[in-house]
PDB file of N, CA and C in Angstrom:
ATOM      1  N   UNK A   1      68.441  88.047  32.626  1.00  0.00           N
ATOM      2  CA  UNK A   1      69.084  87.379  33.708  1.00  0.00           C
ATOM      3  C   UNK A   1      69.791  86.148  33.166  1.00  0.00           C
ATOM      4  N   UNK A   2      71.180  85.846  33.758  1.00  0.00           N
ATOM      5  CA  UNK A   2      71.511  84.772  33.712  1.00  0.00           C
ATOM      6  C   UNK A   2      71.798  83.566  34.294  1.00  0.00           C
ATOM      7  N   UNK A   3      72.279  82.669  33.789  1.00  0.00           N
ATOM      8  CA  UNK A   3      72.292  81.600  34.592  1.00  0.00           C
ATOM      9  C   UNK A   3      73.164  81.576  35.828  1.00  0.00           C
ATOM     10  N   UNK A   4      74.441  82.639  35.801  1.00  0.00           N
ATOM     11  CA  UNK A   4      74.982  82.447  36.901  1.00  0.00           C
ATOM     12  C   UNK A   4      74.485  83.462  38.019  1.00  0.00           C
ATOM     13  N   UNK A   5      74.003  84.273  37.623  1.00  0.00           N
ATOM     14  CA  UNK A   5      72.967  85.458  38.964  1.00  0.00           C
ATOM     15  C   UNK A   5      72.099  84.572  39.687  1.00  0.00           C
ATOM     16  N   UNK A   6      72.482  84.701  40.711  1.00  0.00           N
ATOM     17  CA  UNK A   6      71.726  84.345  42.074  1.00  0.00           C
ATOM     18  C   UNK A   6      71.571  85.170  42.899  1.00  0.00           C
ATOM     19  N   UNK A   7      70.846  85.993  42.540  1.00  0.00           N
ATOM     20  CA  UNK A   7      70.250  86.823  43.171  1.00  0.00           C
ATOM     21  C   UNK A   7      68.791  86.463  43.491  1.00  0.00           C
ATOM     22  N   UNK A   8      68.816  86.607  45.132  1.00  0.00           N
ATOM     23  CA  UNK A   8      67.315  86.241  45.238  1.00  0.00           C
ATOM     24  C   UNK A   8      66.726  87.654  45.551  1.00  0.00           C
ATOM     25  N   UNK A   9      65.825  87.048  46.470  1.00  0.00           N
ATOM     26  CA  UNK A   9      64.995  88.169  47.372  1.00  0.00           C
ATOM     27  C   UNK A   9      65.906  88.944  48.376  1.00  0.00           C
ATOM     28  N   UNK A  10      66.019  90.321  48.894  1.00  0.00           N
ATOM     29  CA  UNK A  10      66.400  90.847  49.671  1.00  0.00           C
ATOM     30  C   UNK A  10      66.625  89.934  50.598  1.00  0.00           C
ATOM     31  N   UNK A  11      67.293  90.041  51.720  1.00  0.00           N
ATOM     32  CA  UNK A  11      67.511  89.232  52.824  1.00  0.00           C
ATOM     33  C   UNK A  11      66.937  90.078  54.202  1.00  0.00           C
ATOM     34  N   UNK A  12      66.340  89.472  55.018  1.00  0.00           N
ATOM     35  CA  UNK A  12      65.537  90.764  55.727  1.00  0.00           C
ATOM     36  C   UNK A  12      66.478  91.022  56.999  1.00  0.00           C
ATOM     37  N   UNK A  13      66.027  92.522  57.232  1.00  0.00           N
ATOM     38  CA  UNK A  13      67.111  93.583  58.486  1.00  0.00           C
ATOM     39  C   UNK A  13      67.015  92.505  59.611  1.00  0.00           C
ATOM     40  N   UNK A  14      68.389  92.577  60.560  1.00  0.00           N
ATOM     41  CA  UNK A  14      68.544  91.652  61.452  1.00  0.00           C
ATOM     42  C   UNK A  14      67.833  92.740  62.454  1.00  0.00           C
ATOM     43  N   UNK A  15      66.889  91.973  63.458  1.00  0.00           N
ATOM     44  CA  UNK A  15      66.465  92.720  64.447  1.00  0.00           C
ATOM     45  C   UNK A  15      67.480  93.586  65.772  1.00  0.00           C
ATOM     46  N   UNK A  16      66.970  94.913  65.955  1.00  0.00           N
ATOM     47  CA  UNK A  16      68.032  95.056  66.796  1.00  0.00           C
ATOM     48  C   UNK A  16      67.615  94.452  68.476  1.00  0.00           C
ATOM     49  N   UNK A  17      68.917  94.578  69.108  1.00  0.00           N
ATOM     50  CA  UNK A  17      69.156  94.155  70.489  1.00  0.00           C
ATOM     51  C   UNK A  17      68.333  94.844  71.453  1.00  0.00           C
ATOM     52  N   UNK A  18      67.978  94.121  72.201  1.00  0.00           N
ATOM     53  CA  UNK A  18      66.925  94.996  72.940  1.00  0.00           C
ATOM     54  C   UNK A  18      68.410  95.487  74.119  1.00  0.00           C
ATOM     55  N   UNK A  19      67.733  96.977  74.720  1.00  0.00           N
ATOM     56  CA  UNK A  19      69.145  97.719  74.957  1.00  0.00           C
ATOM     57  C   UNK A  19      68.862  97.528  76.834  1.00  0.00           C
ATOM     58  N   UNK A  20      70.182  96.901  77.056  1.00  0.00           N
ATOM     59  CA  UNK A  20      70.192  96.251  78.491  1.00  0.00           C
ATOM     60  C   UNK A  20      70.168  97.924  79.648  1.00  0.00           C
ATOM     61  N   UNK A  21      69.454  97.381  80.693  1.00  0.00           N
ATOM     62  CA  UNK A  21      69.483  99.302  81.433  1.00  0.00           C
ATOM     63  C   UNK A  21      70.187  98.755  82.787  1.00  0.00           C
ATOM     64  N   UNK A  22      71.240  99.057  82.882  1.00  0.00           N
ATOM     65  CA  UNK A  22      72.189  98.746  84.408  1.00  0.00           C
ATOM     66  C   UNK A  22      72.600  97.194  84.216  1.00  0.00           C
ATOM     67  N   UNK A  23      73.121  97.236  85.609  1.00  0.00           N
ATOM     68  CA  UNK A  23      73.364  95.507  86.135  1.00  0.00           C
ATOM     69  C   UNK A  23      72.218  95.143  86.895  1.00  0.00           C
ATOM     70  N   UNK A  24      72.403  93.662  85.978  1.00  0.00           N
ATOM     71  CA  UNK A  24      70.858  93.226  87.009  1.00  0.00           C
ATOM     72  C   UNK A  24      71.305  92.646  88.846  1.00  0.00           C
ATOM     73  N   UNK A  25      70.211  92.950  89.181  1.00  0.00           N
ATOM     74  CA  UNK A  25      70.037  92.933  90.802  1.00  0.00           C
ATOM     75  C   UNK A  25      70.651  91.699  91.658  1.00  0.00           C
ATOM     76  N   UNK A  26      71.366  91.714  92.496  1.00  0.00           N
ATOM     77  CA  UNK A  26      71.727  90.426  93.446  1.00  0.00           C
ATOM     78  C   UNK A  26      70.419  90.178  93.826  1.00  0.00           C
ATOM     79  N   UNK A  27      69.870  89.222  93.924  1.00  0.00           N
ATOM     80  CA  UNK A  27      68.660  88.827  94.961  1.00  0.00           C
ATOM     81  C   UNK A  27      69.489  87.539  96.185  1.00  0.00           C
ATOM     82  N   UNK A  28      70.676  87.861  96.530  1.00  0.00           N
ATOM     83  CA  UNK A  28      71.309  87.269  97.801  1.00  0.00           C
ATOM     84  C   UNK A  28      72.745  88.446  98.231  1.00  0.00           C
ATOM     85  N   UNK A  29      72.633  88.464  99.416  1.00  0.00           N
ATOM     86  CA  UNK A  29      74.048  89.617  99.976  1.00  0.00           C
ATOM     87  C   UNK A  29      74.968  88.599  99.301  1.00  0.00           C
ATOM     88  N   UNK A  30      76.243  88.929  99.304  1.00  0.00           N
ATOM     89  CA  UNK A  30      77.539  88.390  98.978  1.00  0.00           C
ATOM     90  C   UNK A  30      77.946  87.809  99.889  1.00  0.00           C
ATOM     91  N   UNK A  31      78.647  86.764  99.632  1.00  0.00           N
ATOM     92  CA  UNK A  31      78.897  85.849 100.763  1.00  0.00           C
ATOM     93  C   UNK A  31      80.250  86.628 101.640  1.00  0.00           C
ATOM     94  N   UNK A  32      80.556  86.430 102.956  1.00  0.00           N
ATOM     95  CA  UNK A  32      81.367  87.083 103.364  1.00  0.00           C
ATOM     96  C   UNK A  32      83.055  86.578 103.292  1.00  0.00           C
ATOM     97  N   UNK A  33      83.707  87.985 103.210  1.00  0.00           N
ATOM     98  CA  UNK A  33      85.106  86.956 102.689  1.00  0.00           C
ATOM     99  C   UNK A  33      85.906  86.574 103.841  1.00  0.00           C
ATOM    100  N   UNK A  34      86.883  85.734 103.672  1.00  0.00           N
ATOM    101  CA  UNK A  34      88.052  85.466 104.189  1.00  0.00           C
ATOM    102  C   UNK A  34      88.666  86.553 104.596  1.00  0.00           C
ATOM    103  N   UNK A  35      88.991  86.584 105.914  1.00  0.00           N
ATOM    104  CA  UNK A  35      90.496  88.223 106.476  1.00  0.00           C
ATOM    105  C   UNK A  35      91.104  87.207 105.721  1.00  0.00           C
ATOM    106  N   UNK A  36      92.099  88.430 105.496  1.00  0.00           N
ATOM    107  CA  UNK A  36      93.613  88.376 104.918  1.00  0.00           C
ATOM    108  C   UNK A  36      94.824  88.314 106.109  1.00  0.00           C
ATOM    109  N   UNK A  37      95.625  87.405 105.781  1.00  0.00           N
ATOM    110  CA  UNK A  37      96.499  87.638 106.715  1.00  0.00           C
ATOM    111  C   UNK A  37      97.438  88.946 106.466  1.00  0.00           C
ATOM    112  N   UNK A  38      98.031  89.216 107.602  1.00  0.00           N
ATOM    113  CA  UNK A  38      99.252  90.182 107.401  1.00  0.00           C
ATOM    114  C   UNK A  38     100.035  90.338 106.379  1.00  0.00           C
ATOM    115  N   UNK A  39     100.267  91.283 105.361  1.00  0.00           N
ATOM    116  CA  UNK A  39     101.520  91.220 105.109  1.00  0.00           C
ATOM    117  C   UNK A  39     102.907  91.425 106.371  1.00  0.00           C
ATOM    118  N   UNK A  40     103.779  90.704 105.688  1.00  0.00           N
ATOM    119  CA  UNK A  40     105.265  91.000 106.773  1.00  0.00           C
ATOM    120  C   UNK A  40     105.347  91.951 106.445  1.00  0.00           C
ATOM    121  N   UNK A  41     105.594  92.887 107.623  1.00  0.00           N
ATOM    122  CA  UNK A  41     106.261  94.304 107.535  1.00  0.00           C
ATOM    123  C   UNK A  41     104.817  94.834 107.303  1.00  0.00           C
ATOM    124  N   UNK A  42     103.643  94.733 108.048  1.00  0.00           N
ATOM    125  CA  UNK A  42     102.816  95.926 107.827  1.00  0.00           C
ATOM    126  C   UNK A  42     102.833  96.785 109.191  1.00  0.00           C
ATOM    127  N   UNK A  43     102.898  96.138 109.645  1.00  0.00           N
ATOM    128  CA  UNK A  43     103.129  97.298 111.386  1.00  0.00           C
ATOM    129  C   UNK A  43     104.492  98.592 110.993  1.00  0.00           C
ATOM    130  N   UNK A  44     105.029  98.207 109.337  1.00  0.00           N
ATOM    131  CA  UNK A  44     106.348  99.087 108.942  1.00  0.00           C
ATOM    132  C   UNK A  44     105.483  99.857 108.068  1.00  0.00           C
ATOM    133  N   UNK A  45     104.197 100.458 107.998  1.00  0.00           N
ATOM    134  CA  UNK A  45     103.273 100.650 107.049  1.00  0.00           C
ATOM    135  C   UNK A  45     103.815 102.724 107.434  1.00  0.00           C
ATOM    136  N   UNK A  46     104.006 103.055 106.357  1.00  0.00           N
ATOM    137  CA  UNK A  46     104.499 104.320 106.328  1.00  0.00           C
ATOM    138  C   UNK A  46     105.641 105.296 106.758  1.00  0.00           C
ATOM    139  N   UNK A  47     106.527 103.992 106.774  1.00  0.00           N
ATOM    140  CA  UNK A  47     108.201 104.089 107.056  1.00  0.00           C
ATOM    141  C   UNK A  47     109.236 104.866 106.031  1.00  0.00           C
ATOM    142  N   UNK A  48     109.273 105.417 106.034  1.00  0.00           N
ATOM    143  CA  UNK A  48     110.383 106.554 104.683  1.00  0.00           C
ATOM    144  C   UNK A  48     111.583 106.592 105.426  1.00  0.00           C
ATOM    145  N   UNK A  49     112.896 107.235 104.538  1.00  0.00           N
ATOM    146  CA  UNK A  49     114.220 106.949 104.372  1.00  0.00           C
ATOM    147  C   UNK A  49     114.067 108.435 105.573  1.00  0.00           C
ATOM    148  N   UNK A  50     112.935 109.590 105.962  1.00  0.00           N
ATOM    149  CA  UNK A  50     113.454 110.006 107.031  1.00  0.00           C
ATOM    150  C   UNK A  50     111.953 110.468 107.684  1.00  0.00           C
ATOM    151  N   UNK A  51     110.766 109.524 107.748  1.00  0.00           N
ATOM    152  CA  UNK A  51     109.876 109.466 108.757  1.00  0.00           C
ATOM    153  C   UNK A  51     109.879 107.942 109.328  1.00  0.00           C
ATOM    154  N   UNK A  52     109.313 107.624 110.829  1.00  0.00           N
ATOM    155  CA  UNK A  52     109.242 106.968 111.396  1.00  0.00           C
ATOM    156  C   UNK A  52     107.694 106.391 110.990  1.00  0.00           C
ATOM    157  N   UNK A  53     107.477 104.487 111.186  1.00  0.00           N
ATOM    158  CA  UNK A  53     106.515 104.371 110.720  1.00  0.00           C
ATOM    159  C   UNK A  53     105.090 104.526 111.301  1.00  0.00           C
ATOM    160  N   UNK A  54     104.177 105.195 110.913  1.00  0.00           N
ATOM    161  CA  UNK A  54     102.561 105.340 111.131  1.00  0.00           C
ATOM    162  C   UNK A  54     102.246 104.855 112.901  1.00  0.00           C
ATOM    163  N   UNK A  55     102.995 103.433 113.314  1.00  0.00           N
ATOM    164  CA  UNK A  55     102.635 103.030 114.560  1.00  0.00           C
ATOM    165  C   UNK A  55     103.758 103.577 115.304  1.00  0.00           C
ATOM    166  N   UNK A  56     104.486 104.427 115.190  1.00  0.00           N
ATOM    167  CA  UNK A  56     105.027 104.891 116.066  1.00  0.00           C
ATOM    168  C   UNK A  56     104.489 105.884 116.507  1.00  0.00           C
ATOM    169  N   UNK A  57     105.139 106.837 118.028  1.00  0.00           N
ATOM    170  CA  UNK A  57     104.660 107.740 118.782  1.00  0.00           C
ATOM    171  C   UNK A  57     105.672 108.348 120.019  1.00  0.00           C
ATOM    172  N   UNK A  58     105.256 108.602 120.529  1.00  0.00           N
ATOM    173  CA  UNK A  58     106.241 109.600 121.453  1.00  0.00           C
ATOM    174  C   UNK A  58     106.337 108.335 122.787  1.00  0.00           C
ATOM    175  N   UNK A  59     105.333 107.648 123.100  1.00  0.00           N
ATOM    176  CA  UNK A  59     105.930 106.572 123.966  1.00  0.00           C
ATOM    177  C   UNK A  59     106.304 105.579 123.270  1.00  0.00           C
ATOM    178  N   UNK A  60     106.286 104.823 122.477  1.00  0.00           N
ATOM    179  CA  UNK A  60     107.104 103.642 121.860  1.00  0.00           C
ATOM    180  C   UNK A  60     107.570 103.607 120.198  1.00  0.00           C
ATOM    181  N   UNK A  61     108.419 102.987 119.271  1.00  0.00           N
ATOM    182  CA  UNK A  61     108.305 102.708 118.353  1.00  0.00           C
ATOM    183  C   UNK A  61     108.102 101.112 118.061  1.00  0.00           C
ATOM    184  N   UNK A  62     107.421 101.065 117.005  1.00  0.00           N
ATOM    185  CA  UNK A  62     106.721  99.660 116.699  1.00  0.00           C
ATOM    186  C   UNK A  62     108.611  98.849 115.903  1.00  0.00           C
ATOM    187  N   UNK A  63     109.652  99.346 115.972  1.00  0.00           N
ATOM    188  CA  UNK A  63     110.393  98.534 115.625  1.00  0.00           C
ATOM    189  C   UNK A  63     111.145  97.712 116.878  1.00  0.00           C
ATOM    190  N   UNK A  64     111.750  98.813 117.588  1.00  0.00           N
ATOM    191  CA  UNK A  64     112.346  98.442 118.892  1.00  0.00           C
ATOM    192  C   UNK A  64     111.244  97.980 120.274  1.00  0.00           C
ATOM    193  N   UNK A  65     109.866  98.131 119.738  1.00  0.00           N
ATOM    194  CA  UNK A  65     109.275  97.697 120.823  1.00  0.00           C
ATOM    195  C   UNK A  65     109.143  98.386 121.983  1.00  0.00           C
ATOM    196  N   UNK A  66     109.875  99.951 122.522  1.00  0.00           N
ATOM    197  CA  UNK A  66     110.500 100.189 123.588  1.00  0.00           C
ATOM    198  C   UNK A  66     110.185 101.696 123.558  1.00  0.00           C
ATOM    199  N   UNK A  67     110.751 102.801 124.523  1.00  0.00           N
ATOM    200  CA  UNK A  67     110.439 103.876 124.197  1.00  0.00           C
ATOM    201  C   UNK A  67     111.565 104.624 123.568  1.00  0.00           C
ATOM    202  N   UNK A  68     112.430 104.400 122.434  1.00  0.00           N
ATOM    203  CA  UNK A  68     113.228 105.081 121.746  1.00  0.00           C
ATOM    204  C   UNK A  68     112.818 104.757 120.400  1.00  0.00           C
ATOM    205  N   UNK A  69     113.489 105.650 119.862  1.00  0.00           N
ATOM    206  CA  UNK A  69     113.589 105.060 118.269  1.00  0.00           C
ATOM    207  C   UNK A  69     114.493 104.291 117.409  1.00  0.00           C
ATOM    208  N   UNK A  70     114.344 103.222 116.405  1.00  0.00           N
ATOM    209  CA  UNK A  70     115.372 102.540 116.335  1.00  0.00           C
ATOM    210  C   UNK A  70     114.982 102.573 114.871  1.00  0.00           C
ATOM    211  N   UNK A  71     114.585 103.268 114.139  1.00  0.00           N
ATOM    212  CA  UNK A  71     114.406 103.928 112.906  1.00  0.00           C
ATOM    213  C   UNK A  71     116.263 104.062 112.039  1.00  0.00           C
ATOM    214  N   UNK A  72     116.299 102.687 110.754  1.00  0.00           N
ATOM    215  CA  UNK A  72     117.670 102.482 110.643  1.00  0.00           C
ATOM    216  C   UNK A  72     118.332 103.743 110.130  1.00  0.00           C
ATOM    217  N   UNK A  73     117.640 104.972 109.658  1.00  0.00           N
ATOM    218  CA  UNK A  73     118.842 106.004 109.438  1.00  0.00           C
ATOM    219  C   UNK A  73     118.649 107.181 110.339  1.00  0.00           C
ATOM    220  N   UNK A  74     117.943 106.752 111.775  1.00  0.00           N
ATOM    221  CA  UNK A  74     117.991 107.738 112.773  1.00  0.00           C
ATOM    222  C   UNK A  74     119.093 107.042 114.105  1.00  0.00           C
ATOM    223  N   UNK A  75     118.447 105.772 114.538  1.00  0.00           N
ATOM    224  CA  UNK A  75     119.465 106.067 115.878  1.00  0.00           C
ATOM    225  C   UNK A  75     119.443 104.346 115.773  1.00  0.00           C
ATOM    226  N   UNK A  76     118.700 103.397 115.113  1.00  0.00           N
ATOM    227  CA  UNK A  76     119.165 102.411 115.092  1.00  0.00           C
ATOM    228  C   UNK A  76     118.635 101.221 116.562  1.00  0.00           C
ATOM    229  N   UNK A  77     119.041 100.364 116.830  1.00  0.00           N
ATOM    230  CA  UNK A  77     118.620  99.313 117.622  1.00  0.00           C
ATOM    231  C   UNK A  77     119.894  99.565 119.259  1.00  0.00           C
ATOM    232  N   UNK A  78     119.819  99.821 120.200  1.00  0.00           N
ATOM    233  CA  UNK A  78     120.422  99.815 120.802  1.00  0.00           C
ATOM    234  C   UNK A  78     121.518  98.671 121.544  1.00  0.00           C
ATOM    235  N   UNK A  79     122.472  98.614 121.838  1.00  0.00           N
ATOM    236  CA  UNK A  79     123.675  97.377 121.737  1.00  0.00           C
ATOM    237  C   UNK A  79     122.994  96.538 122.867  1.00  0.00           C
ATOM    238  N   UNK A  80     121.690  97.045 124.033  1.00  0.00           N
ATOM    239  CA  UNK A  80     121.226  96.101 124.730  1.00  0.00           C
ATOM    240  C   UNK A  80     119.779  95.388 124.098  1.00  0.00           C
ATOM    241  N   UNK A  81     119.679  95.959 123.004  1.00  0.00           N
ATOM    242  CA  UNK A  81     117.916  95.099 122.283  1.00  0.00           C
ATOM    243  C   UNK A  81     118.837  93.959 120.934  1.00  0.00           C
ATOM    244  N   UNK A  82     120.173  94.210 120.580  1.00  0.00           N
ATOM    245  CA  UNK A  82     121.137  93.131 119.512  1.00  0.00           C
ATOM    246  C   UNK A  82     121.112  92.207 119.426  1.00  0.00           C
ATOM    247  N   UNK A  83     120.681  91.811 121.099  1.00  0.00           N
ATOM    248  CA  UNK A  83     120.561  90.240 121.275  1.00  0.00           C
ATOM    249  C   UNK A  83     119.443  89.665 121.392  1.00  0.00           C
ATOM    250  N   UNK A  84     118.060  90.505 121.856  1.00  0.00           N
ATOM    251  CA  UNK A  84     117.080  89.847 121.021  1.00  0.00           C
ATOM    252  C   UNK A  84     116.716  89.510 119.505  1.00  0.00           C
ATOM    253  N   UNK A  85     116.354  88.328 119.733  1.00  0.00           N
ATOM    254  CA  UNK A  85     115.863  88.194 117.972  1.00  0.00           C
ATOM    255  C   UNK A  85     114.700  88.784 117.388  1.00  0.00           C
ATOM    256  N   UNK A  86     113.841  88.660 118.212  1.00  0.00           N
ATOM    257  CA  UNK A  86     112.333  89.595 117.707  1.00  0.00           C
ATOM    258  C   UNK A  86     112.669  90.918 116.758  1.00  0.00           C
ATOM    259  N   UNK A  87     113.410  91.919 118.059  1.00  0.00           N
ATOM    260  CA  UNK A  87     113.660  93.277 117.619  1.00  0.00           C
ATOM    261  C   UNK A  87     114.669  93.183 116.513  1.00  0.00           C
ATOM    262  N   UNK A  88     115.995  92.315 116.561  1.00  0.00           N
ATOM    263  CA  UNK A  88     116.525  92.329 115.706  1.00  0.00           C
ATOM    264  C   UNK A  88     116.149  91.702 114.136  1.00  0.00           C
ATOM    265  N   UNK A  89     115.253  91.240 114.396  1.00  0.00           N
ATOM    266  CA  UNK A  89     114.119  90.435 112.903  1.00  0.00           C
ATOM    267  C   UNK A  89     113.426  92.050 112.642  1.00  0.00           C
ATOM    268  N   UNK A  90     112.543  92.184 113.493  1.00  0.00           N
ATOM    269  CA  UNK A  90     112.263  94.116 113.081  1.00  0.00           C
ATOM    270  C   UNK A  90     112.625  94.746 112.812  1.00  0.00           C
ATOM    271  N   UNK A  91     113.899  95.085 113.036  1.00  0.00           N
ATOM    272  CA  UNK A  91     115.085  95.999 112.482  1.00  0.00           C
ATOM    273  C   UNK A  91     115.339  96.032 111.204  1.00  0.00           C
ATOM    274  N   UNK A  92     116.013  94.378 111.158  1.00  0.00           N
ATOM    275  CA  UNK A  92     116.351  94.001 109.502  1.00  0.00           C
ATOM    276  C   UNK A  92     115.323  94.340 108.744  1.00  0.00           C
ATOM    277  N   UNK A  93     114.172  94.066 109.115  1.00  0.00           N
ATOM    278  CA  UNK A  93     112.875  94.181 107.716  1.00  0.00           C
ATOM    279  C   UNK A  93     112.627  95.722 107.487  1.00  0.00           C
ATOM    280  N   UNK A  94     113.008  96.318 108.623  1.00  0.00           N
ATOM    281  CA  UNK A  94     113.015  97.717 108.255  1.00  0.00           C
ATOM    282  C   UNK A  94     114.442  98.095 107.337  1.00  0.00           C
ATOM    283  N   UNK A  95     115.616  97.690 107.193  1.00  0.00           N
ATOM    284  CA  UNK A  95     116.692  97.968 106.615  1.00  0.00           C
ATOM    285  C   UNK A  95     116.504  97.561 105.442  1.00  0.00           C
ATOM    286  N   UNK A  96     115.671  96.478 104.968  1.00  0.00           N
ATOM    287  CA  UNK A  96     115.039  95.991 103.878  1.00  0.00           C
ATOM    288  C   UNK A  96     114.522  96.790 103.389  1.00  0.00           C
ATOM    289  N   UNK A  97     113.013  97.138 103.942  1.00  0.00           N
ATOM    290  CA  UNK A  97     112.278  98.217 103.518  1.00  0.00           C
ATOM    291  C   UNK A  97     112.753  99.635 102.678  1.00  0.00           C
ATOM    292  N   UNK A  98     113.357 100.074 103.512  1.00  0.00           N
ATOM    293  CA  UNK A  98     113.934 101.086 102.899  1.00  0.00           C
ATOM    294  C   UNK A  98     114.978 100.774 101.906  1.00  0.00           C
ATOM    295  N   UNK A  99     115.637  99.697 101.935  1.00  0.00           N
ATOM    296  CA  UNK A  99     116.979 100.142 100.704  1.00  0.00           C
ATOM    297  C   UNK A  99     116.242  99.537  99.538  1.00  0.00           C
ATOM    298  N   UNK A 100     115.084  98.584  99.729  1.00  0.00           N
ATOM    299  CA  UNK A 100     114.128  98.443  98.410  1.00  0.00           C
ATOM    300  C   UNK A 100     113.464  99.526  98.171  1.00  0.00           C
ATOM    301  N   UNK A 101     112.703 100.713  98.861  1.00  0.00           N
ATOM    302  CA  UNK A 101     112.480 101.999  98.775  1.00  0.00           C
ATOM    303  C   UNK A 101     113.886 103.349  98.180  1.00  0.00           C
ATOM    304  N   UNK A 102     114.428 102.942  98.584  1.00  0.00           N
ATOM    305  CA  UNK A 102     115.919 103.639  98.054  1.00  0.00           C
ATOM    306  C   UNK A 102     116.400 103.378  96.462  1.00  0.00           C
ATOM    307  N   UNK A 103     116.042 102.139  96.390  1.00  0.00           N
ATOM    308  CA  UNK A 103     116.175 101.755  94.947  1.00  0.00           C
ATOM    309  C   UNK A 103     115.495 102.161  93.721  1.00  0.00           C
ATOM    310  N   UNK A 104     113.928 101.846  94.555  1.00  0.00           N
ATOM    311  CA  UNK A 104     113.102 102.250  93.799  1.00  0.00           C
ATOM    312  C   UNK A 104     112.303 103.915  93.392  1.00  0.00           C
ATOM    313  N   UNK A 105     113.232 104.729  94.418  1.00  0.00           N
ATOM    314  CA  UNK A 105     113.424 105.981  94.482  1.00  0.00           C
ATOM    315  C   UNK A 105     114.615 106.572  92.976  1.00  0.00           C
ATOM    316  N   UNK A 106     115.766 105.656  93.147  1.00  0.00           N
ATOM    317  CA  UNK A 106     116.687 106.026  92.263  1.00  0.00           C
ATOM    318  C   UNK A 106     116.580 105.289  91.069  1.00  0.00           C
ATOM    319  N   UNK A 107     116.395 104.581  90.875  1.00  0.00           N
ATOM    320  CA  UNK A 107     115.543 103.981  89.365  1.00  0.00           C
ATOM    321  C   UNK A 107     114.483 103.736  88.889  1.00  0.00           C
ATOM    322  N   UNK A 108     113.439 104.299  89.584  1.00  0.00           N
ATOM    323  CA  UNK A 108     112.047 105.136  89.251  1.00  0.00           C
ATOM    324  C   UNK A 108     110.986 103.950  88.951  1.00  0.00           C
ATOM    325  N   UNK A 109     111.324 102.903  89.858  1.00  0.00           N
ATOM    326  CA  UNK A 109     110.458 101.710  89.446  1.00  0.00           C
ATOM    327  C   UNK A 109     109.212 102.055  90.761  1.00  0.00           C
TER     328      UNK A 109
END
């Protein structure tokens, strides 16, 4: 042996991990959350470029409020609901809806 060997004693096996079984237990329920507010445009929740959306039905549609349809590539808002703002704020977000759906139809985003 020489002077530069430093070699000692073996170095001893690192113990293994004791092996964890599941997630350990809540001992309290979860606290309850916050509702969420609305998104805008969820009452427009299943609106396509040629179905009407989810809250509509044979007596009203949820855009025009009324009993027709005002679905923008079926029949549109009628020239006596133009001058409300409500319906006409509904309308637009539906014309929104879809041509951001239109887009994202033709450039696959």
């Amino acid at each position: 042996m020489t002077m530069t060997d430093q070699n000692g004693p073996p170095a001893p096996a690192p113990e293994p991990k004791p092996k964890r079984r599941g997630r350990a237990r809540r001992t309290q329920p979860p606290a309850p959350r916050e509702p969420r507010a609305p998104k805008p445009g969820a009452f427009l929740a299943g609106l396509t470029g040629s179905a009407c959306a989810a809250g509509c039905n044979a007596t009203g549609c949820v855009i025009s409020g009324s009993n027709y349809c005002a679905h923008p590539h079926k029949g549109g808002l009628q020239g006596r609901d133009i001058g409300d703002a409500e319906k006409l704020q509904r309308f637009n977000l539906a014309r929104q809806l879809l041509g951001t759906e239109a887009l994202e139809k033709r450039f696959g985003k």
